[in-house]
C-alpha atoms as a PDB file:
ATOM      1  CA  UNK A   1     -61.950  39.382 115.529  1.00  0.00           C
ATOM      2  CA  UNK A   2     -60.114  40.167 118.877  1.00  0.00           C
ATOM      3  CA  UNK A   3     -59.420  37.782 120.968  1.00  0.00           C
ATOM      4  CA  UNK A   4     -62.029  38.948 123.731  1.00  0.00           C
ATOM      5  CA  UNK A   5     -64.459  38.143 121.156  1.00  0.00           C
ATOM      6  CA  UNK A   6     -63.177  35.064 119.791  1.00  0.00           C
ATOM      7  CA  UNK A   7     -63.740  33.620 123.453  1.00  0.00           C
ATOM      8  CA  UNK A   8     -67.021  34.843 124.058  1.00  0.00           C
ATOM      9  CA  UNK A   9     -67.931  33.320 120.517  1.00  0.00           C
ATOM     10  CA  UNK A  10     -66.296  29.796 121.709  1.00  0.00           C
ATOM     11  CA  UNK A  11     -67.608  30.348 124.950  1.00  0.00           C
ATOM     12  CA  UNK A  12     -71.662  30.723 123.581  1.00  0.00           C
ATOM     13  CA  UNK A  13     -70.709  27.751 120.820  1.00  0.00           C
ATOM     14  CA  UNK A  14     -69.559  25.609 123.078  1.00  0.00           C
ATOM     15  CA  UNK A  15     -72.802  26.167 125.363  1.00  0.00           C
ATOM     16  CA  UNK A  16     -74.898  25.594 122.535  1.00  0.00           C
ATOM     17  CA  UNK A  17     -73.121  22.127 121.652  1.00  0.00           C
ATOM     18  CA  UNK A  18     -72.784  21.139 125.399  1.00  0.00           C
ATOM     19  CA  UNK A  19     -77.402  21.519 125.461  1.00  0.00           C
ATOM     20  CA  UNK A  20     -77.171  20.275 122.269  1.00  0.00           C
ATOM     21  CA  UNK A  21     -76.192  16.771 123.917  1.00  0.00           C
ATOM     22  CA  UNK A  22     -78.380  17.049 126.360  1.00  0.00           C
ATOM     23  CA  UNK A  23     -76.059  16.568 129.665  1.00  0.00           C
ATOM     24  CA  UNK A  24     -77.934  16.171 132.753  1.00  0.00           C
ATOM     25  CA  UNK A  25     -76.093  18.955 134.231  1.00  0.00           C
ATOM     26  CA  UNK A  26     -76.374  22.697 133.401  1.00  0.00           C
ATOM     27  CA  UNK A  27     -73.329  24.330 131.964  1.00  0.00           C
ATOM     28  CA  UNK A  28     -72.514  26.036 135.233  1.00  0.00           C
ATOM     29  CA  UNK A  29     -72.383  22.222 137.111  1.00  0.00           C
ATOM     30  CA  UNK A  30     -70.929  20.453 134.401  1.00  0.00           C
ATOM     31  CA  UNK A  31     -67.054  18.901 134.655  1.00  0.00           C
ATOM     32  CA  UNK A  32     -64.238  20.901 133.362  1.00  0.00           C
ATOM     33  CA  UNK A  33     -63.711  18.355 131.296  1.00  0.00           C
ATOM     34  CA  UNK A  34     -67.276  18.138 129.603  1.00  0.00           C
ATOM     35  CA  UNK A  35     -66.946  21.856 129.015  1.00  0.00           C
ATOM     36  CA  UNK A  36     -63.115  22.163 127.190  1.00  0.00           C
ATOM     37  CA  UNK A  37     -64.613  18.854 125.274  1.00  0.00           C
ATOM     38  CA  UNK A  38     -67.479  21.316 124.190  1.00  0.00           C
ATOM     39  CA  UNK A  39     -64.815  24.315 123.819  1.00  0.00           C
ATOM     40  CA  UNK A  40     -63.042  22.313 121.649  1.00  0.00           C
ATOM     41  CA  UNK A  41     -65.967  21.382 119.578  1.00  0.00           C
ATOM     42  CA  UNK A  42     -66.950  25.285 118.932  1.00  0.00           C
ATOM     43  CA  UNK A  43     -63.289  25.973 117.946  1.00  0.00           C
ATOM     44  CA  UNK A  44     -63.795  23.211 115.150  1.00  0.00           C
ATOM     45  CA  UNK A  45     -66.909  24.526 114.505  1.00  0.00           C
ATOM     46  CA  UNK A  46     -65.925  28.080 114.174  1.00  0.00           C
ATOM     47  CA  UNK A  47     -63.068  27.455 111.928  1.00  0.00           C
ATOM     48  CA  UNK A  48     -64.762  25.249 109.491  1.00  0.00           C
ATOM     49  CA  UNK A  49     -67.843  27.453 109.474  1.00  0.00           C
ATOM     50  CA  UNK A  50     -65.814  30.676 109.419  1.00  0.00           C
ATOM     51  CA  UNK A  51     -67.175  33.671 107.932  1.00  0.00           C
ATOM     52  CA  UNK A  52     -70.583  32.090 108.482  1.00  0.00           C
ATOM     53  CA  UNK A  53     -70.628  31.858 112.389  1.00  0.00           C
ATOM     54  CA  UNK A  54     -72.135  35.246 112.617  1.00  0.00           C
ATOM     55  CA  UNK A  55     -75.612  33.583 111.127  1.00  0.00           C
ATOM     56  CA  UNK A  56     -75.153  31.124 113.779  1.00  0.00           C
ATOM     57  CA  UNK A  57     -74.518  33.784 116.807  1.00  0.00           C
ATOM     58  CA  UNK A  58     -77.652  35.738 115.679  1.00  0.00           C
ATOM     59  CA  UNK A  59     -80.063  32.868 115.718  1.00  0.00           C
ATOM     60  CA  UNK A  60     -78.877  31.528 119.133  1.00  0.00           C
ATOM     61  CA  UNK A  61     -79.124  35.342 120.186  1.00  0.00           C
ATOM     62  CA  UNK A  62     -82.934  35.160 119.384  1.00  0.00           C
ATOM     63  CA  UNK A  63     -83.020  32.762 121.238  1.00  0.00           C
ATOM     64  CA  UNK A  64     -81.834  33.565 124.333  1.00  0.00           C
ATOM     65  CA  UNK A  65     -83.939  36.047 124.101  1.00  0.00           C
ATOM     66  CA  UNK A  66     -86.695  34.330 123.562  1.00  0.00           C
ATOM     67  CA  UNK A  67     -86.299  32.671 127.309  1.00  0.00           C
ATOM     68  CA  UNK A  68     -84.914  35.377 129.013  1.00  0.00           C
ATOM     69  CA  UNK A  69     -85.450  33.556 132.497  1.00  0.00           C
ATOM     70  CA  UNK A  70     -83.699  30.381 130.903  1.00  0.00           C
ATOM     71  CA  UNK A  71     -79.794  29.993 131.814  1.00  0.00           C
ATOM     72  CA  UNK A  72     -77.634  29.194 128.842  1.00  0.00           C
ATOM     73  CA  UNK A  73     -77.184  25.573 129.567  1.00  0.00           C
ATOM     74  CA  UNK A  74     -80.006  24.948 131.586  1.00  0.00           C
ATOM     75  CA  UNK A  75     -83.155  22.531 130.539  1.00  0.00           C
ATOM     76  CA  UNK A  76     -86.359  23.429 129.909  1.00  0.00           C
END
């Protein structure tokens, strides 16, 4: 995987797990901190899960496509 694509992976993991705990703030207002914390949390994720991230990528895919008008991160 290059490393372009390693980031964007984080990068969507980490969005996931950040509206996964249900922060007040969208991703795009959240704290530095809360998102590395998140970042963090997707690299963990992505090495334990390894070869099996790509199931994970496709389903939250679908479902960002499902709510097109819905911001990754945002509620609702």
């Amino acid at each position: 995987m290059s490393g372009v694509r390693v980031e964007h992976t984080v990068e969507l993991v980490a969005r996931a797990i950040y509206e996964a705990e249900q922060h007040a703030h969208s991703w795009d207002d959240g704290s530095a901190r809360s998102k590395e914390r998140s970042r963090e949390y997707a690299r963990n994720a992505i090495r334990l899960l390894n070869e099996d991230i790509g199931i994970l990528l496709v389903a939250l895919n679908e479902a960002l496509a499902e709510h097109p008008s819905r911001e990754p991160g945002t509620a609702g």
